[in-house]
Protein backbone atom coordinates (compact mmCIF):
# COMPACT_ATOMS: atom_id res chain seq x y z
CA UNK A 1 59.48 101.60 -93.45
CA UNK A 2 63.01 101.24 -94.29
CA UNK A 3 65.26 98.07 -94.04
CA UNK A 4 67.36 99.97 -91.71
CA UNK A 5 64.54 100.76 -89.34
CA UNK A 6 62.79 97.45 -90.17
CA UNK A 7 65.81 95.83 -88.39
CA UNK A 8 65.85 97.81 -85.62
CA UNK A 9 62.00 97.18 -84.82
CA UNK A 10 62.76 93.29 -84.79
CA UNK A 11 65.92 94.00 -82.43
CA UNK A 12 63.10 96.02 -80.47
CA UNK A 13 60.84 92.82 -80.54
CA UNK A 14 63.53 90.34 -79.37
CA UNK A 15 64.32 92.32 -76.83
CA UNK A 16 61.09 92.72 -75.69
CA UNK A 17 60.82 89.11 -75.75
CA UNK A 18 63.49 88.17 -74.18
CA UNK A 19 62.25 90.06 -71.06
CA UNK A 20 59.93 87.50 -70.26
CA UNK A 21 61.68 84.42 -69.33
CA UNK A 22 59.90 82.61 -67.38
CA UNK A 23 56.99 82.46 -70.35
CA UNK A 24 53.53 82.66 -70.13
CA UNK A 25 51.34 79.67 -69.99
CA UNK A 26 48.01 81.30 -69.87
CA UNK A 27 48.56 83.65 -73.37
CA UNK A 28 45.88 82.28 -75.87
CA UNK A 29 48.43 83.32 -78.71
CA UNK A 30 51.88 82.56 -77.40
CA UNK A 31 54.15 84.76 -79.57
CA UNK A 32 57.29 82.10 -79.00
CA UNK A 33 55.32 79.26 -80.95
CA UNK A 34 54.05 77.38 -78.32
CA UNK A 35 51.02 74.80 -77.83
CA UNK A 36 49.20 76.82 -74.75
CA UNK A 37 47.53 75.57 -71.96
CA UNK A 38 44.22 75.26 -73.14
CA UNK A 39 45.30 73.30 -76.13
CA UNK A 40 47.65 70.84 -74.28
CA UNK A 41 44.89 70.16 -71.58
CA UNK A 42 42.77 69.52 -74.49
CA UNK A 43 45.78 67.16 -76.33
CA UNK A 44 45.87 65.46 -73.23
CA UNK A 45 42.02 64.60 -72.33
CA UNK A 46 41.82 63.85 -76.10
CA UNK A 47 44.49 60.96 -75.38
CA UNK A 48 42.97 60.19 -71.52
CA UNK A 49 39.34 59.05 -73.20
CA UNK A 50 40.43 55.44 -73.66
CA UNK A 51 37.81 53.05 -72.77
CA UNK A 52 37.35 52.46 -69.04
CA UNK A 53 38.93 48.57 -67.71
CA UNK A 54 36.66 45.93 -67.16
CA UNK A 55 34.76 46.77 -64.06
CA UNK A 56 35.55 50.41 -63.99
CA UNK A 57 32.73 53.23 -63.82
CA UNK A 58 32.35 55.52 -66.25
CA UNK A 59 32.20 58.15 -63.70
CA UNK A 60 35.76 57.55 -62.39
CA UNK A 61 37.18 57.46 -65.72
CA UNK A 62 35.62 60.65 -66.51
CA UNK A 63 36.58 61.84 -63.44
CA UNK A 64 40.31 61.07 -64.22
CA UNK A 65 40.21 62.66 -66.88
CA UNK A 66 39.95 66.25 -65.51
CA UNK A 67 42.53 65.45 -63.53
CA UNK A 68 44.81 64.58 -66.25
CA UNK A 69 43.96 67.12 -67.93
CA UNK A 70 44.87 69.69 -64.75
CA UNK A 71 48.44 67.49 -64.94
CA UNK A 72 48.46 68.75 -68.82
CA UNK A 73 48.12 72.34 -67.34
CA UNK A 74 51.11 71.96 -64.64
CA UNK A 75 52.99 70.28 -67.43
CA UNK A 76 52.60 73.20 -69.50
CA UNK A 77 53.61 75.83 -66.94
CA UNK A 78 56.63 73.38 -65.75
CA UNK A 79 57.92 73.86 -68.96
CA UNK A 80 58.02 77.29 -69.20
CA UNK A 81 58.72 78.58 -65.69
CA UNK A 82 60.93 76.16 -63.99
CA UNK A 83 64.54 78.12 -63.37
CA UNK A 84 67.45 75.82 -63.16
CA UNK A 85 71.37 76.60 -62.92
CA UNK A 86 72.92 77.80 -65.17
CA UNK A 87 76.14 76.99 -64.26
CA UNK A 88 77.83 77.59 -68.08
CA UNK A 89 76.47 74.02 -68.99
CA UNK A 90 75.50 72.51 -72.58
CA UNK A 91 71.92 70.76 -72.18
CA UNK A 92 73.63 67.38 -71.12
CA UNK A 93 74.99 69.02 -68.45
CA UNK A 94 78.84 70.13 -69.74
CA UNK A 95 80.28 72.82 -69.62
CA UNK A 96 80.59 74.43 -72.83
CA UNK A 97 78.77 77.98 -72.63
CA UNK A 98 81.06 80.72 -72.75
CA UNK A 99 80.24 84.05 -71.75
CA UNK A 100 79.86 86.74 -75.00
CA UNK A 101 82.00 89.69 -76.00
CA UNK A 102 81.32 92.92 -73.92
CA UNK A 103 79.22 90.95 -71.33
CA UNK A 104 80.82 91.32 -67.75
CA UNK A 105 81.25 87.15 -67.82
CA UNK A 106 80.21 87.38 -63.86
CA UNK A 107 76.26 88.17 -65.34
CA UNK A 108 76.64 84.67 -66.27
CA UNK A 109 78.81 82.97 -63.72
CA UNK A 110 76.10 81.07 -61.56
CA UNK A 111 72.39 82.11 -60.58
CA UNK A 112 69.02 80.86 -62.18
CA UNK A 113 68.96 80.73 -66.18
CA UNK A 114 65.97 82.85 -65.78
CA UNK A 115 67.94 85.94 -63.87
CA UNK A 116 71.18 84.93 -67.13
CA UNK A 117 68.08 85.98 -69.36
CA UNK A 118 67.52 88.87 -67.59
CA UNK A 119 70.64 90.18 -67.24
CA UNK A 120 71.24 89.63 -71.04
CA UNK A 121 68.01 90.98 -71.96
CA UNK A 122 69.03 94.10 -69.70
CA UNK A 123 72.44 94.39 -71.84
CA UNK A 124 70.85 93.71 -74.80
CA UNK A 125 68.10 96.92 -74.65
CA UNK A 126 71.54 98.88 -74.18
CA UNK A 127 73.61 97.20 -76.42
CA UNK A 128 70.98 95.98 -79.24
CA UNK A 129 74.07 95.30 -81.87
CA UNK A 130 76.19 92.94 -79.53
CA UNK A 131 76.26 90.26 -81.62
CA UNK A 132 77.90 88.03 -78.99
CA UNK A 133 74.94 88.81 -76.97
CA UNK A 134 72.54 87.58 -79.35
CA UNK A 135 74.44 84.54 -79.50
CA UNK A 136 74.50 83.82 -75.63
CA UNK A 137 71.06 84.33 -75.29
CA UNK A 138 70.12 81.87 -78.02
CA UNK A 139 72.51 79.34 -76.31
CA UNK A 140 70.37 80.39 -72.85
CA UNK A 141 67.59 79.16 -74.48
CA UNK A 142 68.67 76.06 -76.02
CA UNK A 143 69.81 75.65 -72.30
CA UNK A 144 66.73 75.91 -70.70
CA UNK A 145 64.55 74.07 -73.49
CA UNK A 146 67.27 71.27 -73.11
CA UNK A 147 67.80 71.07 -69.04
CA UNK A 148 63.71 71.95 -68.35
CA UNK A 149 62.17 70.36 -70.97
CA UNK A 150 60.89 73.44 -72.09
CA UNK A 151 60.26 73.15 -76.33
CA UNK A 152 58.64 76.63 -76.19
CA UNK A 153 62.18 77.97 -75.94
CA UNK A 154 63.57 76.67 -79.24
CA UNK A 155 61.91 79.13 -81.55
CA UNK A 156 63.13 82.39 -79.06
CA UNK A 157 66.84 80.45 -79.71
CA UNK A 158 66.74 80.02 -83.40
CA UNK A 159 65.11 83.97 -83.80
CA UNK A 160 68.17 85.07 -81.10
CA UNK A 161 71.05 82.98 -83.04
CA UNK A 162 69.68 84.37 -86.43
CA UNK A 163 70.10 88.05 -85.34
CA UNK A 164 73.34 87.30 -84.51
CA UNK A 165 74.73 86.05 -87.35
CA UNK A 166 72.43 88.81 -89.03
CA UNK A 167 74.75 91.45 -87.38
CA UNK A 168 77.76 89.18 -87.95
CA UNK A 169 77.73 86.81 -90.21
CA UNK A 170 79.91 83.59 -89.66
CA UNK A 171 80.43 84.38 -86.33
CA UNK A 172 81.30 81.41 -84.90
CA UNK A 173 79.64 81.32 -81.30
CA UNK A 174 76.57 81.67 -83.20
CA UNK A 175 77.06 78.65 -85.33
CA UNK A 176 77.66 76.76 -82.81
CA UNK A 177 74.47 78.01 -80.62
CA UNK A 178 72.64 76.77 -84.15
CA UNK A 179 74.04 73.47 -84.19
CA UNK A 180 73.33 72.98 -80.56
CA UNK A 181 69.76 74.15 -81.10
CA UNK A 182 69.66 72.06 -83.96
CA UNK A 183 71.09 68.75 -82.27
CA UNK A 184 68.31 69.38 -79.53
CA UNK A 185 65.26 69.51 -81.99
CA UNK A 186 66.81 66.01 -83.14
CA UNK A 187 68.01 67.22 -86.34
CA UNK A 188 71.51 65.85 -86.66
CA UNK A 189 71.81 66.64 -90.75
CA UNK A 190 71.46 70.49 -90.13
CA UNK A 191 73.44 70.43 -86.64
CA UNK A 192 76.13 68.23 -88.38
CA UNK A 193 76.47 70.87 -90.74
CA UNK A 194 76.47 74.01 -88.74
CA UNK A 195 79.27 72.88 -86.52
CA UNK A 196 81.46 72.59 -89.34
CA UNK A 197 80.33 75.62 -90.49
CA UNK A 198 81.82 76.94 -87.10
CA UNK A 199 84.90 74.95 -87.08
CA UNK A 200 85.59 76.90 -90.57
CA UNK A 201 85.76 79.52 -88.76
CA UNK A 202 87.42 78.29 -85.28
CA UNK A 203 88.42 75.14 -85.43
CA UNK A 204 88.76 75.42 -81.83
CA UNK A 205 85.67 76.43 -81.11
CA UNK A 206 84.42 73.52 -77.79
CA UNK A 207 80.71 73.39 -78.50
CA UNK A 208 80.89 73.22 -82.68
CA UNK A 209 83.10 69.93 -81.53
CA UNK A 210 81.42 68.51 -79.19
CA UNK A 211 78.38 68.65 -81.76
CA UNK A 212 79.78 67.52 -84.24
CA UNK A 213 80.89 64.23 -82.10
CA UNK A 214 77.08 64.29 -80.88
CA UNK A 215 75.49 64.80 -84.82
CA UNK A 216 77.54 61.60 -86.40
CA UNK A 217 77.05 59.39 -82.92
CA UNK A 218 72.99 60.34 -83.52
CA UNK A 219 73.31 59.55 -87.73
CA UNK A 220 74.65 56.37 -86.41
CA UNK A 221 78.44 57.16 -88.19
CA UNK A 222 80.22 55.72 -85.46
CA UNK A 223 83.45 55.34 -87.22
CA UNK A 224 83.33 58.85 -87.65
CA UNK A 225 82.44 59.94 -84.47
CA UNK A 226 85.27 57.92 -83.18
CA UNK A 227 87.74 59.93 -85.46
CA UNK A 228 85.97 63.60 -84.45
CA UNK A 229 85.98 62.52 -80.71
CA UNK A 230 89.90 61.95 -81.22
CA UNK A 231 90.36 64.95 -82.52
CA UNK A 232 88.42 67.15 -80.33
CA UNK A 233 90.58 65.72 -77.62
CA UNK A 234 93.50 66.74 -79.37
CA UNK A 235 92.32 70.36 -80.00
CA UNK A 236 90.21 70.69 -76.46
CA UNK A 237 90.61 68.42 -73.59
CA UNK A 238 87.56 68.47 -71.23
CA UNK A 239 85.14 67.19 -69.85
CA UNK A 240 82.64 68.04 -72.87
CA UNK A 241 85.48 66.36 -74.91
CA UNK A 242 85.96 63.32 -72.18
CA UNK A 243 82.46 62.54 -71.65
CA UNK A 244 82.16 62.11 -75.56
CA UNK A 245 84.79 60.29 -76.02
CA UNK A 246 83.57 58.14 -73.20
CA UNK A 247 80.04 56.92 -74.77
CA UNK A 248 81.50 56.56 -78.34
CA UNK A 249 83.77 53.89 -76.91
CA UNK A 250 80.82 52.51 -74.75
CA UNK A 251 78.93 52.37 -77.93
CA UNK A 252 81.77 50.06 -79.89
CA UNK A 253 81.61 48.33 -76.16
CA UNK A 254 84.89 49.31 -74.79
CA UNK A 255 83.59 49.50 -71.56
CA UNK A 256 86.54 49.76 -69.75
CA UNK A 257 88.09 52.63 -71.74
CA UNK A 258 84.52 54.55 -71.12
CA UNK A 259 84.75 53.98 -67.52
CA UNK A 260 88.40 54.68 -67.17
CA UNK A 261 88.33 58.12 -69.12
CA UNK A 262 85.12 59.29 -67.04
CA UNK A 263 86.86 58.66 -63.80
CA UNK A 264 89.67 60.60 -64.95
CA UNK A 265 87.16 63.34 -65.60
CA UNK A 266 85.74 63.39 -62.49
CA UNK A 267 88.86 63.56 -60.56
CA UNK A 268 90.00 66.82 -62.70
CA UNK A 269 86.23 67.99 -62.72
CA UNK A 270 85.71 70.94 -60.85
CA UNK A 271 82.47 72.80 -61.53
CA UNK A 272 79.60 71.78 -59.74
CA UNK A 273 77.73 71.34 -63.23
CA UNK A 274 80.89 69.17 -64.25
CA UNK A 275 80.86 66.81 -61.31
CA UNK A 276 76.75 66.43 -61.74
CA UNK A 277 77.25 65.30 -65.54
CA UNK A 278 80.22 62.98 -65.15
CA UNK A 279 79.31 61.25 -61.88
CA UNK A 280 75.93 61.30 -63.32
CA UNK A 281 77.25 59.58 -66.64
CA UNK A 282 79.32 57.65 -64.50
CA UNK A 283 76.14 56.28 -62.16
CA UNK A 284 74.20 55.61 -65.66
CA UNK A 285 77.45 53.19 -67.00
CA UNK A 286 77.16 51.27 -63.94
CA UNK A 287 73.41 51.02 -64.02
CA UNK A 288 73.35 49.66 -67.15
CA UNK A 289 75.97 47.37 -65.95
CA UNK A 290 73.71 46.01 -63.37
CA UNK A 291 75.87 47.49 -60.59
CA UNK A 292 72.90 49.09 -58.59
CA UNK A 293 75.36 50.26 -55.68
CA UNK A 294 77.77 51.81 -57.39
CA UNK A 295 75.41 53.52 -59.70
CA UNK A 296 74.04 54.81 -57.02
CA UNK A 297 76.50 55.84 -55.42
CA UNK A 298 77.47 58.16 -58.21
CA UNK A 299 74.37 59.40 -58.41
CA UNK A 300 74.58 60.80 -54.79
CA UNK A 301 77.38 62.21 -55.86
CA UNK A 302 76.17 64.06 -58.32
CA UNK A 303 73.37 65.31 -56.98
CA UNK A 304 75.70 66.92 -54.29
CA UNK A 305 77.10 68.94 -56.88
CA UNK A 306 73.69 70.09 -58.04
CA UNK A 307 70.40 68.38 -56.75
CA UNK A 308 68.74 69.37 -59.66
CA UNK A 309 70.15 67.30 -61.95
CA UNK A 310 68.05 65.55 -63.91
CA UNK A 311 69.90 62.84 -65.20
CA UNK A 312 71.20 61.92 -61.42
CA UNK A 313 67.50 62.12 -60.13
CA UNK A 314 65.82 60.23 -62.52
CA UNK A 315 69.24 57.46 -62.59
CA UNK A 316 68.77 57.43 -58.82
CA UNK A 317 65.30 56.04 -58.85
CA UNK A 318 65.97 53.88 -61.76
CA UNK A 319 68.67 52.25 -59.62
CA UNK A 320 66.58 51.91 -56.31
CA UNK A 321 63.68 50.12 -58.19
CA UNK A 322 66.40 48.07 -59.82
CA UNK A 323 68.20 47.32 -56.23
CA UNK A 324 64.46 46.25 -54.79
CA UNK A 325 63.23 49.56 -52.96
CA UNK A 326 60.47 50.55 -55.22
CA UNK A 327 58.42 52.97 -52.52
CA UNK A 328 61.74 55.23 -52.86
CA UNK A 329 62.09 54.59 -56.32
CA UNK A 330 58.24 55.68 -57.28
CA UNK A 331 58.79 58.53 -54.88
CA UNK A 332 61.99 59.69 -56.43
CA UNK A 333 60.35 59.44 -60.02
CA UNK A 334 57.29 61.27 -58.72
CA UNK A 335 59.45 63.98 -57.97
CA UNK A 336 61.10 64.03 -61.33
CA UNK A 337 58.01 63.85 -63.18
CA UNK A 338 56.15 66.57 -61.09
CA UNK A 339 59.59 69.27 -61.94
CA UNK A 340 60.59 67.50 -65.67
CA UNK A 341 57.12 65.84 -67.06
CA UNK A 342 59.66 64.22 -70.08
CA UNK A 343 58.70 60.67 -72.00
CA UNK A 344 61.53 58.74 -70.41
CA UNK A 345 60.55 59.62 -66.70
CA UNK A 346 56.75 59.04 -67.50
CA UNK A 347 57.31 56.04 -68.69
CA UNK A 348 59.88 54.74 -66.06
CA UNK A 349 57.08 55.84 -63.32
CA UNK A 350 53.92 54.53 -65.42
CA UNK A 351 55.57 50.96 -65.39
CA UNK A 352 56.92 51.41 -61.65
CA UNK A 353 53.28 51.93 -60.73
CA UNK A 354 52.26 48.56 -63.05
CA UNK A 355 55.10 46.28 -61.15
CA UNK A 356 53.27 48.01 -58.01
CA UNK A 357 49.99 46.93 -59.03
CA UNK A 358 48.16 48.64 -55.55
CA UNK A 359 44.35 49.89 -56.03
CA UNK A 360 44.49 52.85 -58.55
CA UNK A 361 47.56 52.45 -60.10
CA UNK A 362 46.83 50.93 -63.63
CA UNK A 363 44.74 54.34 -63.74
CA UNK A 364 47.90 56.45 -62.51
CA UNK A 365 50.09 54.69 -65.02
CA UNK A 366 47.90 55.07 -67.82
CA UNK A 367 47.94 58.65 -67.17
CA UNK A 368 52.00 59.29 -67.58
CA UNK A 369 51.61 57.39 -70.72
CA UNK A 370 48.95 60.31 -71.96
CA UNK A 371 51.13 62.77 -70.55
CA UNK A 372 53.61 61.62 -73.01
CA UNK A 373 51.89 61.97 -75.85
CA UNK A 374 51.17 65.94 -74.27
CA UNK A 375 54.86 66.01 -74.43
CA UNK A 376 54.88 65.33 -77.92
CA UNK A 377 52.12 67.44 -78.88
CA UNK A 378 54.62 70.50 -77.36
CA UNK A 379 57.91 69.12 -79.16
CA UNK A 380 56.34 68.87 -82.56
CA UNK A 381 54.68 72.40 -82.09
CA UNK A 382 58.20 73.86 -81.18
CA UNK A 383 59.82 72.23 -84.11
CA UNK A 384 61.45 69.04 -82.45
CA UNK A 385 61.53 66.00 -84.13
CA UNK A 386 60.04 63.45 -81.45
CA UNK A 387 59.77 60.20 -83.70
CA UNK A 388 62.19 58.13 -81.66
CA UNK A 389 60.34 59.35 -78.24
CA UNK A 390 56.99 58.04 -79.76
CA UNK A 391 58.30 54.71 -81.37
CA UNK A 392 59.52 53.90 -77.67
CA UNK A 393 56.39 54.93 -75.86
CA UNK A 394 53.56 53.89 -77.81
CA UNK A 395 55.15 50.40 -78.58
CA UNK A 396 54.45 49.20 -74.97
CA UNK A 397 51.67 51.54 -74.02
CA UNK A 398 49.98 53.15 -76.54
CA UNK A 399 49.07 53.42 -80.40
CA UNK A 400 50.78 50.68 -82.28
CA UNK A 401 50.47 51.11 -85.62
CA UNK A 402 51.47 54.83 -84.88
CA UNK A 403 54.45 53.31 -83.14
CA UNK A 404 55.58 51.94 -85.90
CA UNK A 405 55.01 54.82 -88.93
CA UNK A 406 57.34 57.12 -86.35
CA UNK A 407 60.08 54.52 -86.22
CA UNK A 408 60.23 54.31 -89.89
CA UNK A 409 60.11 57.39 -89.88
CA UNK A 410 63.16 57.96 -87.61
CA UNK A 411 64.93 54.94 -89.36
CA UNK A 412 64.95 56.83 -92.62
CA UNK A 413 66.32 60.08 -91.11
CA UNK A 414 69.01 58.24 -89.01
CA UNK A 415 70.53 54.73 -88.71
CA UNK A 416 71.70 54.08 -84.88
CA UNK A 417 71.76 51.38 -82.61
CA UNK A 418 69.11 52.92 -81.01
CA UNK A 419 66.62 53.13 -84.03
CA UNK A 420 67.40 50.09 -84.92
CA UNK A 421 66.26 48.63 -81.63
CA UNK A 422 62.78 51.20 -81.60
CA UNK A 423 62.13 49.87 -85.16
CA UNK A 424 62.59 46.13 -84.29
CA UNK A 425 60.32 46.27 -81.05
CA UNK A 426 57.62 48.27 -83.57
CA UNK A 427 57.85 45.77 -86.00
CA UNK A 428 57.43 43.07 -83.11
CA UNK A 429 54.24 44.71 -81.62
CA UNK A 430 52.60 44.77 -84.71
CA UNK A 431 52.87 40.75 -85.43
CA UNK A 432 56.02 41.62 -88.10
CA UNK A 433 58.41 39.68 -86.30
CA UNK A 434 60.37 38.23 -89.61
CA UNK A 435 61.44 41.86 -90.37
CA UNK A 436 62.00 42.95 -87.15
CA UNK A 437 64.37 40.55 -86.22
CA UNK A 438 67.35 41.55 -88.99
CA UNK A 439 67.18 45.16 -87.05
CA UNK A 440 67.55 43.60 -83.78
CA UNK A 441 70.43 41.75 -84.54
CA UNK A 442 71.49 45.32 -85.85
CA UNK A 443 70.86 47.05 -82.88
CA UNK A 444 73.08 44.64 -80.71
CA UNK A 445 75.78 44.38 -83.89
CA UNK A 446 77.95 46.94 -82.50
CA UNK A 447 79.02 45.86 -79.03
CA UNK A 448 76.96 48.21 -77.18
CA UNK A 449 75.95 46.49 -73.90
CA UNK A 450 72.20 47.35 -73.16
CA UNK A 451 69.62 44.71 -71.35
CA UNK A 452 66.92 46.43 -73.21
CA UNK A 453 68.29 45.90 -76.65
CA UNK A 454 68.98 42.07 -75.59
CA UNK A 455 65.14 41.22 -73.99
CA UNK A 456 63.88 43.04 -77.31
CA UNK A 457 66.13 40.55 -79.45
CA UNK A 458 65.34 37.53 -77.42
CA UNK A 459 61.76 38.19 -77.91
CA UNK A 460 61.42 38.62 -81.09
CA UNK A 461 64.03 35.57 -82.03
CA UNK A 462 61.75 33.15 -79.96
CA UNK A 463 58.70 34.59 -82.00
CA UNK A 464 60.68 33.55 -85.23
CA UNK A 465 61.49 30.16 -83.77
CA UNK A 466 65.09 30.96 -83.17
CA UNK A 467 64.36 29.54 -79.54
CA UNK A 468 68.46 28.57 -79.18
CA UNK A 469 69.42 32.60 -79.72
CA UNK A 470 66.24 33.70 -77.26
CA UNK A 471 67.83 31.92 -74.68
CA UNK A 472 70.74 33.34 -75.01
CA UNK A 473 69.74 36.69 -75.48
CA UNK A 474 67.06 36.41 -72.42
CA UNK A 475 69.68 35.20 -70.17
CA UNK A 476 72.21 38.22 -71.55
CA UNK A 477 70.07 40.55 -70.84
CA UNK A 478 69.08 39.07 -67.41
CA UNK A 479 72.73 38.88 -66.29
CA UNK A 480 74.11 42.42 -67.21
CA UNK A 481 71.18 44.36 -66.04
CA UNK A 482 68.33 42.15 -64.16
CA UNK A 483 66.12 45.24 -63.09
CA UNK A 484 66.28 46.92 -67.04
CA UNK A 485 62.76 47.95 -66.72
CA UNK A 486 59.89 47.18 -64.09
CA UNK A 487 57.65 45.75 -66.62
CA UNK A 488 60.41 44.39 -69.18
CA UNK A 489 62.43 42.58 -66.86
CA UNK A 490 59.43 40.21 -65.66
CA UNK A 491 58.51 39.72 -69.21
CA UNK A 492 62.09 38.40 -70.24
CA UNK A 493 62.32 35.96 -66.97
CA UNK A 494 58.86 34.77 -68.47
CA UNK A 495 59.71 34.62 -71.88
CA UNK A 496 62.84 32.41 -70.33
CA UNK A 497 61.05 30.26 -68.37
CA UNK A 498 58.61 29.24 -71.39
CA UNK A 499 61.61 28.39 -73.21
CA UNK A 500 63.28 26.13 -70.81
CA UNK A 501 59.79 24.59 -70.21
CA UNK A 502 59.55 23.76 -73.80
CA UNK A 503 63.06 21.87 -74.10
């Protein structure tokens, strides 16, 4: 066969592959990469064969099992069916998607992502050599991997992105769509570089700078982010731009400029997807502030813009558990986890149904805690680096010592606030408090206000004997955010009340 009609039998393939959207859970041999059903039922069962409690039958434990492992299966198909708006929005919700040379930009205007697909993969068997094609429908599917949850999609981006750069090399929309793909697999190096890559080529170019502001914040090069966030406003005011420029100011703990700029976002916002992702960034600033009523408020806001939002839902229930109403909050978070079966939303609902405590429940929360490590299973199979999501759930509820080799792991990749504080709480769980406690003071160095970080600190600085700084970071993280975390908040008022016991 010849190179010339070796590259049109791949365009042939893509095409063909793009015609299938919604996926298909039940293939054996998945040709986008992907763990199937049988073998994430199986990952899942593996990790559901813990022991039974004290007291509990081995039948009932056997009998959860098979029921986890039919929540592995409707995990797997969520994934890979669920449509969601497509509203022109990057995967944290902004609006950054632009619609590709020769493609009638109403084919891409509103609708499901999975009818966007379709009508691309319909231009696309006309128009195989529309590079700008290619390029959208890579973005499509960093879109829906991102917004569903959906890893499976990653590999159909990167093979999309690469044929469009194949027709037209340096084409910036393209390298962009691989630094986007790139910053949602968790590798900030390579998406880092790709969006300068793009910015070579148009240095106005919205996405390449809003990932570029997103690759140095996730390297942990905040004084760098701070200067690209200043620039993209200079270049392209937005809300992409804003709601960047926002967090990287939260993150130095300007609060004040972080809330001020979002509200000015909102108010010029728009787009239904815009409102969603700035009232729901707005509703997640005040929750970690520990103003419940006003995050939720927000929230609702959101979520009439689009009440599929993920970030809003999941916030929303977050913030009624916080606020005392945990039968709306475990409701709310069922909801979430039945559509978006992700580690933080497990988690949040495994620990909901600890602080519950009725019959059954330390059974239903040890299941979202397996689920998470199904999760994983499907991210690492689609390419994604998952480290940091592993280090944070396993710590608390799961394997340990494999808690801590992914932390390292992410440490040496990356050095954020955020890995800081995953490394420090590894450390901790494993009885390695002296080390741990230079990376929790590390994690809080910055100004960044976040309860979580605090309790972690404070725990680990009373297990050192630094009783004097555990008070005071118990009682921090007590005062800006008292409901943090179903199970972590009661821990820290304990942990506070041993130490004022023992003066």
């Amino acid at each position: 066969m010849s190179p010339r009609s070796n590259d049109d039998a791949q365009e042939r393939d893509l095409v063909d592959e793009a015609a299938d959207p919604a996926g298909t859970a039940e293939t054996a041999a998945d040709p986008t990469g992907a763990a199937t059903t049988a073998e994430t039922a199986g990952a899942a069962e593996t990790a559901g064969t813990d022991r039974p409690a004290p007291g509990e039958r081995r039948g009932s434990g056997r009998s959860r099992v098979l029921q986890l492992a039919a929540c592995a299966v409707a995990l797997a198909v969520a994934m890979t069916a669920g449509a969601v708006v497509l509203g022109n929005r990057d995967g944290d919700g902004t609006s950054t998607v632009s619609s590709a040379p020769g493609l009638d930009p109403e084919l891409l205007a509103g609708g499901s992502l999975a009818s966007g697909i379709s009508a691309l993969q319909s231009h696309l068997k006309a128009q195989p050599k529309d590079s700008g094609g290619w390029a959208t429908l890579g973005m499509a599917y960093v879109e829906q991997a991102r917004t569903n949850g959906d890893p499976s999609r990653y590999p159909q981006a990167q093979r999309a992105l690469e044929r469009s750069l194949k027709l037209s090399p340096d084409n910036d929309p393209a390298l962009a769509g691989r630094a986007a793909l790139a910053a949602a697999r968790h590798e900030f190096p390579e998406a880092l570089a790709f969006s300068e890559k793009a910015l070579d080529e148009n240095a106005f170019n919205e996405r390449a700078l809003s990932v570029r502001i997103d690759a140095l914040v996730e390297l942990g090069r905040y004084k760098e982010a701070a200067k690209a966030a200043d620039e993209a406003d200079s270049r392209r005011p937005g809300v992409p731009v804003f709601a960047r420029y926002a967090y990287v100011r939260e993150l130095r703990g300007d609060i004040g400029t972080a809330r001020r700029v979002l509200k000015q976002a909102l108010a010029g916002a728009t787009a239904p997807g815009d409102i969603a992702y700035v009232a729901g960034s707005l509703g997640q600033l005040s929750w970690r502030e520990g103003d419940y009523d006003v995050a939720l408020t927000y929230y609702e806001r959101a979520l009439r813009a689009d009440k599929t939002y993920l970030p809003a839902l999941e916030g929303r229930a977050r913030a009624q558990a916080a606020n005392g109403d945990r039968a709306a909050a475990i409701r709310g978070m069922e909801e979430v986890v039945a559509r978006f079966p992700l580690p933080g939303p497990l988690v949040v609902l495994g620990e909901l149904y600890e602080a519950r405590d009725d019959e059954g429940d330390p059974a239903k929360a040890r299941d979202q805690y397996a689920l998470v490590d199904a999760w994983t299973s499907l991210a690492r199979a689609n390419g994604v680096n998952a480290d940091l999501d592993t280090a944070l759930a396993a710590a608390d509820h799961g394997d340990r010592k494999a808690a801590l080799r992914a932390a390292r792991a992410e440490w040496e990749r990356r050095h954020t606030v955020h890995t800081a504080d995953a490394l420090a709480w590894a450390l901790h769980v494993n009885d390695r408090d002296d080390e741990a406690l230079a990376y929790a003071r590390r994690a809080t160095a910055t100004g960044y206000r976040d309860a979580t970080f605090l309790y972690h600190r404070g725990v680990i600085e009373r297990a050192t004997g630094h009783d004097k700084e555990a008070r005071g970071s118990l009682s921090s993280a007590l005062e800006l955010n008292p409901g943090f975390s179903p199970v972590g908040a009661r821990q820290a008022k304990k942990a506070l009340t041993a130490l004022d016991g023992a003066r």
